[in-house]
Protein backbone atom coordinates (compact mmCIF):
# COMPACT_ATOMS: atom_id res chain seq x y z
CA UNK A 1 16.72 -87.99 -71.03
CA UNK A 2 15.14 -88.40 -67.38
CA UNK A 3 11.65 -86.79 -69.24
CA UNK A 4 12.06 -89.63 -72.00
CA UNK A 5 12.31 -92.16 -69.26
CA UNK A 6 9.50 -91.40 -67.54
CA UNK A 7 7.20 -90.86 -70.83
CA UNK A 8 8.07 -94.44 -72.03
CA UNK A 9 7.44 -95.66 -67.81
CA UNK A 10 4.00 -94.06 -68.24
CA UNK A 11 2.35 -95.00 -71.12
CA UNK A 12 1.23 -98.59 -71.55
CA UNK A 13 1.86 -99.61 -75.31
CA UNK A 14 1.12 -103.82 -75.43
CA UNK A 15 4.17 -105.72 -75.15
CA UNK A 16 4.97 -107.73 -78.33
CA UNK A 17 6.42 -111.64 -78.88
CA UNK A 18 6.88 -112.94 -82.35
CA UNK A 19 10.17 -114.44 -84.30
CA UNK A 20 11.45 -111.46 -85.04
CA UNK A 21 10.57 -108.66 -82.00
CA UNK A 22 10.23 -109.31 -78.58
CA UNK A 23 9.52 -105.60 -77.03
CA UNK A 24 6.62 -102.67 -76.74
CA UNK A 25 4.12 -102.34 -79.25
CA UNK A 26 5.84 -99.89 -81.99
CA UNK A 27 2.62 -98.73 -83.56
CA UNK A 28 2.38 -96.11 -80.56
CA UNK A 29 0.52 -93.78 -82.91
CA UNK A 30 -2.94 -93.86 -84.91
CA UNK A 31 -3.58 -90.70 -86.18
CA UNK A 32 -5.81 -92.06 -88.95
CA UNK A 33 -5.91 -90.53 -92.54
CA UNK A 34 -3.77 -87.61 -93.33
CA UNK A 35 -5.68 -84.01 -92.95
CA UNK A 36 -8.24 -83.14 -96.25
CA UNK A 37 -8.49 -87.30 -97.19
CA UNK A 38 -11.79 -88.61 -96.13
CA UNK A 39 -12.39 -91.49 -93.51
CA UNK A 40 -13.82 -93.97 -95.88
CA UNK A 41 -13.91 -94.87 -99.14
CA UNK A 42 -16.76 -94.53 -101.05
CA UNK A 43 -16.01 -94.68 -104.75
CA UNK A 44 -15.96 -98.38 -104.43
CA UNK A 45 -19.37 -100.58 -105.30
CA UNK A 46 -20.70 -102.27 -101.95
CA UNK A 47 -20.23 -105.94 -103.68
CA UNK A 48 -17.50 -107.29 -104.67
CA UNK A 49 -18.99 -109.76 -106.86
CA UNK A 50 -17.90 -113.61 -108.31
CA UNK A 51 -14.22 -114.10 -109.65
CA UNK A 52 -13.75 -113.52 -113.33
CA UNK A 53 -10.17 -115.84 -113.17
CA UNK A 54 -9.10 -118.86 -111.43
CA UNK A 55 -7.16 -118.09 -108.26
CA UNK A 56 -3.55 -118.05 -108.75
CA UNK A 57 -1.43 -121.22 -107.51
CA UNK A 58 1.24 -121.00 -104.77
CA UNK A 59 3.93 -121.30 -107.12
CA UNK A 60 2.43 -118.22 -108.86
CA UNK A 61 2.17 -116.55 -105.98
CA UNK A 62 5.56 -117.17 -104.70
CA UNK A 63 7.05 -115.90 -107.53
CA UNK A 64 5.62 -112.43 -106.88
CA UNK A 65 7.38 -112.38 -104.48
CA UNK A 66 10.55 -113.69 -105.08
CA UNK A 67 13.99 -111.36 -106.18
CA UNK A 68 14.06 -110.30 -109.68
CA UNK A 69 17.62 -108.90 -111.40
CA UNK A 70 16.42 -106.14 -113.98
CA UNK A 71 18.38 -104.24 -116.09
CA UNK A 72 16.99 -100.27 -116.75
């Protein structure tokens, strides 16, 4: 436990403050993509191009978001 102490005293993760955390960052590791998955993307076209459909309204959006009962 003494070995875990010390680890945590030593390394310097950013100290968080939001609604819902106060505490060290808990994203302590980026160890990018997973072994045999490239870096970047490149199947995708460099524009993106104009919309083809009207942006969705916040009611629309809300509801993609909101609890659903379904029955399977």
């Amino acid at each position: 436990m003494l070995e875990r102490i010390l680890w945590i005293a030593k390394e310097s993760r950013p100290f968080i403050e939001c609604d819902s955390y106060v505490g060290p960052d808990r994203r302590h590791k980026n160890e990018g993509p997973p072994d045999g998955v490239p870096r970047r993307r490149d199947d995708l076209p460099p524009e993106v191009g104009d919309a083809q459909e009207p942006n969705l309204s916040q009611d629309q959006v809300d509801g993609l978001f909101s609890t659903r009962k379904v029955t399977l």
